[in-house]
N, C-alpha and C. Protein backbone atom coordinates (compact mmCIF):
# COMPACT_ATOMS: atom_id res chain seq x y z
N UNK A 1 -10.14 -16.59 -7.03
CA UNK A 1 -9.20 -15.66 -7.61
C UNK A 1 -8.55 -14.87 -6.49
N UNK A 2 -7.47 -14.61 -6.59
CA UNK A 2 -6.54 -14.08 -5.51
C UNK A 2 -6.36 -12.69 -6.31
N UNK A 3 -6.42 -11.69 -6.12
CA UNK A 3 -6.11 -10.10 -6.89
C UNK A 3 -6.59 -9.03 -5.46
N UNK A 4 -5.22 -8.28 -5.62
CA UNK A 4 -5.32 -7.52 -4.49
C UNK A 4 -5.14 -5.82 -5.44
N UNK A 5 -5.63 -4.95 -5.32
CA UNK A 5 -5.35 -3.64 -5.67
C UNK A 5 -5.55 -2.84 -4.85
N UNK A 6 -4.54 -2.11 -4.40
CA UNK A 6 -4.52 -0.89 -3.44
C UNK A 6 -3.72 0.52 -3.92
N UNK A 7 -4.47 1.87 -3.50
CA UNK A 7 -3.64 2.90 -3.61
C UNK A 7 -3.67 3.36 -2.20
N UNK A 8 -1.85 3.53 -2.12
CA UNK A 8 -2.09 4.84 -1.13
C UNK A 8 -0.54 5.15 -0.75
N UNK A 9 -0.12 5.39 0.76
CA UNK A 9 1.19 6.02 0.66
C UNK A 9 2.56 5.33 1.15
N UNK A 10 3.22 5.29 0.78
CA UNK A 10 4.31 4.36 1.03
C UNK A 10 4.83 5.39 2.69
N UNK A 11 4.85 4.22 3.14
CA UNK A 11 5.33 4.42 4.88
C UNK A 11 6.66 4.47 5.04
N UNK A 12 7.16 3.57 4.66
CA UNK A 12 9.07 3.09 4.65
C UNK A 12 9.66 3.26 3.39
N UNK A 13 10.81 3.77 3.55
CA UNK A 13 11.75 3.50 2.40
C UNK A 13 12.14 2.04 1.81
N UNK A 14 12.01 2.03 0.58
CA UNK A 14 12.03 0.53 0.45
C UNK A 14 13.11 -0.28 0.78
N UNK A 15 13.63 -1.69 1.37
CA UNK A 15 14.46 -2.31 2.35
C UNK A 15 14.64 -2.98 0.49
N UNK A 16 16.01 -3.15 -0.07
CA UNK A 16 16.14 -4.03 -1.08
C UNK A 16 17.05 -5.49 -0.16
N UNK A 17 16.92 -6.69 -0.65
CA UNK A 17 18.13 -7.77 -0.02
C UNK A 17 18.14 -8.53 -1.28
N UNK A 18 19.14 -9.06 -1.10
CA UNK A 18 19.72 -10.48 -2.23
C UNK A 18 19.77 -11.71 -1.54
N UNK A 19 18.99 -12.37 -1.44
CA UNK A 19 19.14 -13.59 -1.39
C UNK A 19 20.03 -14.54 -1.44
N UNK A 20 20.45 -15.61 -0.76
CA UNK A 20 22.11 -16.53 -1.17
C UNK A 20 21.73 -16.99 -2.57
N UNK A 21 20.65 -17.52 -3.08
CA UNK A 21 20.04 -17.91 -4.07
C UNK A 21 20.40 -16.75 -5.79
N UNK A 22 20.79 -15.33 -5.41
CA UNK A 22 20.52 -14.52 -6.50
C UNK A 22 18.95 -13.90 -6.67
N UNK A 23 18.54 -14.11 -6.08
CA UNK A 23 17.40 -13.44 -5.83
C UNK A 23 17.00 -12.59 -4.88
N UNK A 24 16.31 -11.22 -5.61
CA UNK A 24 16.26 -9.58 -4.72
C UNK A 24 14.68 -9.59 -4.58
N UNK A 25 15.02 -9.22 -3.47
CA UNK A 25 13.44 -8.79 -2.53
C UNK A 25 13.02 -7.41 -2.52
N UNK A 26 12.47 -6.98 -2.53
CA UNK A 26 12.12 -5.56 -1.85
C UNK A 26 10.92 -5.61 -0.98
N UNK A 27 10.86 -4.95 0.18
CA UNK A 27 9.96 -5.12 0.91
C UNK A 27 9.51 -3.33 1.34
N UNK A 28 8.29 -2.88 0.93
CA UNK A 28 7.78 -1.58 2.06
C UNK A 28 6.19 -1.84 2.82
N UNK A 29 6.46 -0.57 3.66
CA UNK A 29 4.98 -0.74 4.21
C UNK A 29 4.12 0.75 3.30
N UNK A 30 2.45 0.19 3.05
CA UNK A 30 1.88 0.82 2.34
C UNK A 30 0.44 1.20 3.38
N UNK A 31 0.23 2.30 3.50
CA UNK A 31 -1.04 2.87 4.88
C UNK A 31 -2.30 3.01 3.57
N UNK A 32 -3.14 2.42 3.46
CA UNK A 32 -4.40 2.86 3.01
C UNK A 32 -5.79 3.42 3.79
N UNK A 33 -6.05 4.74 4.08
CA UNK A 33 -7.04 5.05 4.89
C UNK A 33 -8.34 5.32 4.38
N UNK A 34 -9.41 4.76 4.91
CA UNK A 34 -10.67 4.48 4.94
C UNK A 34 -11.63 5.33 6.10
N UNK A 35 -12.22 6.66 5.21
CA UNK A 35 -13.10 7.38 6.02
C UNK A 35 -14.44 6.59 6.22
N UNK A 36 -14.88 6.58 7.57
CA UNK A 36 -16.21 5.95 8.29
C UNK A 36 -17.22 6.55 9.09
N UNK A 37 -18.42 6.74 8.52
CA UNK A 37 -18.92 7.37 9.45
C UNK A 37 -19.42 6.58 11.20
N UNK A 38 -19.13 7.30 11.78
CA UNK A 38 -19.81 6.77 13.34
C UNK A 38 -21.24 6.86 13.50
N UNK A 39 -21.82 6.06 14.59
CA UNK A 39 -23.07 6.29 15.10
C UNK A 39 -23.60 7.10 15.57
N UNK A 40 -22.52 7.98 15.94
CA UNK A 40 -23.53 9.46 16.58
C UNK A 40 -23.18 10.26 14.91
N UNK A 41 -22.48 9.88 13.66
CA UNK A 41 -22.45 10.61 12.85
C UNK A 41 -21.09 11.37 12.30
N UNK A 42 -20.33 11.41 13.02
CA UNK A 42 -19.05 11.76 13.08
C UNK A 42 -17.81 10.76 11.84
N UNK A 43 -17.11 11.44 11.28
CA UNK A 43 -16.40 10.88 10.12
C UNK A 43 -15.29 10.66 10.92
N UNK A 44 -14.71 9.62 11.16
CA UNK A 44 -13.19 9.24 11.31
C UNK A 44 -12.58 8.55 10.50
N UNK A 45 -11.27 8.66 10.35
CA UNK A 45 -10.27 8.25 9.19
C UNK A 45 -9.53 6.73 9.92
N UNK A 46 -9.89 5.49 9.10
CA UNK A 46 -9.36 4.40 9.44
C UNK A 46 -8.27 4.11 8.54
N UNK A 47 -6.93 4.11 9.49
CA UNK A 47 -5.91 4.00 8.57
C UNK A 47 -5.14 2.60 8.96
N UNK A 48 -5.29 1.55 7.49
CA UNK A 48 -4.39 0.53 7.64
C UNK A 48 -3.07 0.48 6.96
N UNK A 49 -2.36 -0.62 7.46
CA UNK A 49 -0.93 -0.56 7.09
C UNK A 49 -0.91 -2.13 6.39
N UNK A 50 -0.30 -1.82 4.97
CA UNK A 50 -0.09 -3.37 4.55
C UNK A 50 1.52 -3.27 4.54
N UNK A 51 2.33 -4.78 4.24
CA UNK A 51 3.10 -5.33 3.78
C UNK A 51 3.23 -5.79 2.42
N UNK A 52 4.01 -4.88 1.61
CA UNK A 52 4.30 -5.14 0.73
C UNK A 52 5.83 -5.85 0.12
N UNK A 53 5.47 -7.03 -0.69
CA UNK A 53 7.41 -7.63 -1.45
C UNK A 53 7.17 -7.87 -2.83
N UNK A 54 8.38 -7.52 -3.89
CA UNK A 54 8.45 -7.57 -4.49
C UNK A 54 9.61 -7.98 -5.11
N UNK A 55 9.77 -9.26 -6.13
CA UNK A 55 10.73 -9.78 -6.62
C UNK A 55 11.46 -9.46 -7.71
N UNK A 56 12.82 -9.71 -7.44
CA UNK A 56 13.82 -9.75 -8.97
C UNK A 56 13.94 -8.68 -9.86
N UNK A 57 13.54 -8.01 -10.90
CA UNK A 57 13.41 -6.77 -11.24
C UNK A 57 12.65 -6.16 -11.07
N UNK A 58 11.47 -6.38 -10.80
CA UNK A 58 10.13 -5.40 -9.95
C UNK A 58 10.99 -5.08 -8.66
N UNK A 59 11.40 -5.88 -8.22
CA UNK A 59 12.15 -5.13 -6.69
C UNK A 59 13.29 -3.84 -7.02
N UNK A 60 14.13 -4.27 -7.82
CA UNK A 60 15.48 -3.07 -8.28
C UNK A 60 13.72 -1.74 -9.15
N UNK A 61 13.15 -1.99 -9.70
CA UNK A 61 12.44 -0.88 -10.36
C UNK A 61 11.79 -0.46 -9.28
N UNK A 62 11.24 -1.19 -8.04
CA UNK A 62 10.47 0.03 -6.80
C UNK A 62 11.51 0.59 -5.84
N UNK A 63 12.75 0.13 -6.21
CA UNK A 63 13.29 0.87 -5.19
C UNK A 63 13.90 1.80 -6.05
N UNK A 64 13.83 1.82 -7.34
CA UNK A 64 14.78 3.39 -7.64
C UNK A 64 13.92 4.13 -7.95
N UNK A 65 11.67 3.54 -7.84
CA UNK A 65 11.16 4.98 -8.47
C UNK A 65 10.08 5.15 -7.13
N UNK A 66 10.12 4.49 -6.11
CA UNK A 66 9.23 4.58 -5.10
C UNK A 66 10.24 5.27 -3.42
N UNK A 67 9.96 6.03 -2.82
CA UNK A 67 10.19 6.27 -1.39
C UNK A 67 9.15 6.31 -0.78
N UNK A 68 9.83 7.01 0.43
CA UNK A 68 8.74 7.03 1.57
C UNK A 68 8.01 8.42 1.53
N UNK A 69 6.38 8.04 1.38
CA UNK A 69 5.91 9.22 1.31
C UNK A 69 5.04 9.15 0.05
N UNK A 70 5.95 8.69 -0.74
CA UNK A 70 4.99 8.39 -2.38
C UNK A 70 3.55 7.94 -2.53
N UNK A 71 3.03 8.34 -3.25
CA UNK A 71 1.43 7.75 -3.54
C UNK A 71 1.73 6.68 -4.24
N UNK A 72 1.21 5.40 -4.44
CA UNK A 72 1.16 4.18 -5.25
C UNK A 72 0.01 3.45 -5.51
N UNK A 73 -0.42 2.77 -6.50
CA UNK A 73 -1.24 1.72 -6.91
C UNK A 73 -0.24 0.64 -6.99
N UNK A 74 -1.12 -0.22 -6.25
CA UNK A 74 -0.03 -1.70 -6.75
C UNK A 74 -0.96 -2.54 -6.73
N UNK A 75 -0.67 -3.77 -7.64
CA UNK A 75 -1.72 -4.69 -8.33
C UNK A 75 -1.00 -5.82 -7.55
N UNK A 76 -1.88 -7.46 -7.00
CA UNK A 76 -0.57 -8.28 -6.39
C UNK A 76 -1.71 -9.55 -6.41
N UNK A 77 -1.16 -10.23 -5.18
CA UNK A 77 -2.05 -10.96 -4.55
C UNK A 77 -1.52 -11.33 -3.46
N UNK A 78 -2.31 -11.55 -1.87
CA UNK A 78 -2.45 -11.80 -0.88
C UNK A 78 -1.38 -13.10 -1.05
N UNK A 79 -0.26 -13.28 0.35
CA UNK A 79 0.24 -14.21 0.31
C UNK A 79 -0.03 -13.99 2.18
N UNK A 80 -0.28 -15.46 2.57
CA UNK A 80 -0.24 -15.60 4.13
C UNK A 80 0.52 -16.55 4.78
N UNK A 81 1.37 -16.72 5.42
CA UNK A 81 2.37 -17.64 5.74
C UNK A 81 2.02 -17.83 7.51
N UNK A 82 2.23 -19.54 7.54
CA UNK A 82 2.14 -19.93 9.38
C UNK A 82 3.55 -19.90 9.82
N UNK A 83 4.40 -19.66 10.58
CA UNK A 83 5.87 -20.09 11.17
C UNK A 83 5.87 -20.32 12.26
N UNK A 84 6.87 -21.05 13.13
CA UNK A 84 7.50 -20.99 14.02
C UNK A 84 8.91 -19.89 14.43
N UNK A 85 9.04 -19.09 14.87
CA UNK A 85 9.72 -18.02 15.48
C UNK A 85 11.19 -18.98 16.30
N UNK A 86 11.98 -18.24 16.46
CA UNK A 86 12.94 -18.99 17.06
C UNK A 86 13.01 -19.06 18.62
N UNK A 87 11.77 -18.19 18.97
CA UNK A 87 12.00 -19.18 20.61
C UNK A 87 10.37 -19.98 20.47
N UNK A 88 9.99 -20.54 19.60
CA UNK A 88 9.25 -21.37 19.48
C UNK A 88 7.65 -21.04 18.98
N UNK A 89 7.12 -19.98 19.13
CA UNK A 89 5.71 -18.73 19.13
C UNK A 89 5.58 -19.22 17.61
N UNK A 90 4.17 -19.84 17.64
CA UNK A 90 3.33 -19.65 15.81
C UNK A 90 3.21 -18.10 15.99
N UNK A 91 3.52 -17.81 14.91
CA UNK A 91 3.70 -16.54 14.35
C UNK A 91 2.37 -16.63 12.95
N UNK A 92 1.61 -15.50 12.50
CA UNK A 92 1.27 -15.56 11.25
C UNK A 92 1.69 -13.99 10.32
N UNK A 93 2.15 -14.28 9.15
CA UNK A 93 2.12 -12.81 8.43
C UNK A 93 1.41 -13.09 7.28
N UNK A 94 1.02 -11.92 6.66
CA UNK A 94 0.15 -11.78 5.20
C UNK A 94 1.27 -10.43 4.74
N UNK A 95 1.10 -10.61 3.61
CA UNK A 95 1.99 -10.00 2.58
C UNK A 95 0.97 -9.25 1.14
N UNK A 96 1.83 -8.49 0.55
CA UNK A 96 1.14 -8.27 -0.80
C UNK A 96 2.54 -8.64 -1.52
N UNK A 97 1.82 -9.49 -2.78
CA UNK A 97 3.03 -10.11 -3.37
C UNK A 97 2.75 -8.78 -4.84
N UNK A 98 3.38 -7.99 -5.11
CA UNK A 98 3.12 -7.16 -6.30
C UNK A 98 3.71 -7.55 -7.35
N UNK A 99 2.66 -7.67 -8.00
CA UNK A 99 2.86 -8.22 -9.45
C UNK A 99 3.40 -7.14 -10.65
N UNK A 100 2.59 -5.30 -9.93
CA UNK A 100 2.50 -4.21 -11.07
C UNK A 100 2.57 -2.98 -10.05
N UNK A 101 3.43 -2.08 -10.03
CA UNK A 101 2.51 -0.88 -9.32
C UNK A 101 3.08 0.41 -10.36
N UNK A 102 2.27 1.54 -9.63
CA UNK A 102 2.43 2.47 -10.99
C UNK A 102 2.29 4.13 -9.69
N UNK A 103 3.42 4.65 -9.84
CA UNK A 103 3.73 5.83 -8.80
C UNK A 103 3.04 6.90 -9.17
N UNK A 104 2.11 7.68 -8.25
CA UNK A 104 1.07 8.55 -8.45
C UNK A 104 2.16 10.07 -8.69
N UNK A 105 2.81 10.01 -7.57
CA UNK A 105 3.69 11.44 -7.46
C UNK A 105 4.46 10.91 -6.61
N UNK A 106 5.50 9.95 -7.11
CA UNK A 106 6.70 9.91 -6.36
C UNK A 106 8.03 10.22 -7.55
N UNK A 107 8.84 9.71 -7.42
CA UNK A 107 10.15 9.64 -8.16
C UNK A 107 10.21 10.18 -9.58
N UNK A 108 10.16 10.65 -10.64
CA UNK A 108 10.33 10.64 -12.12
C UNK A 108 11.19 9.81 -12.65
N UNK A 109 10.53 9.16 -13.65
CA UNK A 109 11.72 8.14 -14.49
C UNK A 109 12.79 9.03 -15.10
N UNK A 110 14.18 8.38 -15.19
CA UNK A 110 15.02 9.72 -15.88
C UNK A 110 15.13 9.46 -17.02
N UNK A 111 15.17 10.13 -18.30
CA UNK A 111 14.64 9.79 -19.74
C UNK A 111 16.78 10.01 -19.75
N UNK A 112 16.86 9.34 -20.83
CA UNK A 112 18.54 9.15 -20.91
C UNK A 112 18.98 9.50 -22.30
């Protein structure tokens, strides 16, 4: 089973594109930090950064209720891709493909 769930804070403003195809992307970065204690005892804060995309109308709905800064849950699954780069370098990226997310204290929906 592939299921990814993360909360935490949106890093970037979300990047929307259209595709030649008709198809919209949205892409942000999401920091989730993880307090650890050390060996002599000491708490430090481990902070990671994911990649997040999101397609077609999930993409137009995170970019008009998510910015940078926002708290988020997003529900997805892990996508990892091999490439070649254009001066030749295997490259690898991992992604969160979001299926659902739901804004802690960012944007308000506007009731119409």
């Amino acid at each position: 089973m592939n299921s990814v769930r993360l909360i935490g804070n949106v890093g970037t403003e979300p990047e929307l594109r259209e595709l030649s195809e008709g198809k919209k992307i949205a892409k942000i970065r999401l920091a989730t930090n993880e307090r650890v204690r050390t060996k002599e005892g000491l708490i430090s804060e481990n902070t990671q950064w994911h990649n997040l995309v999101a397609w077609d109308a999930l993409a137009d709905v995170m970019v008009k209720y998510v910015a940078k800064g926002s708290k988020v849950a997003v529900e997805g699954r892990l996508s990892h891709q091999v490439y070649t780069d254009s001066e030749g370098q295997r490259r690898e990226r991992s992604e969160i493909v979001v299926s659902s997310f739901l804004t802690i204290d960012g944007k308000k929906p506007e009731i119409a």
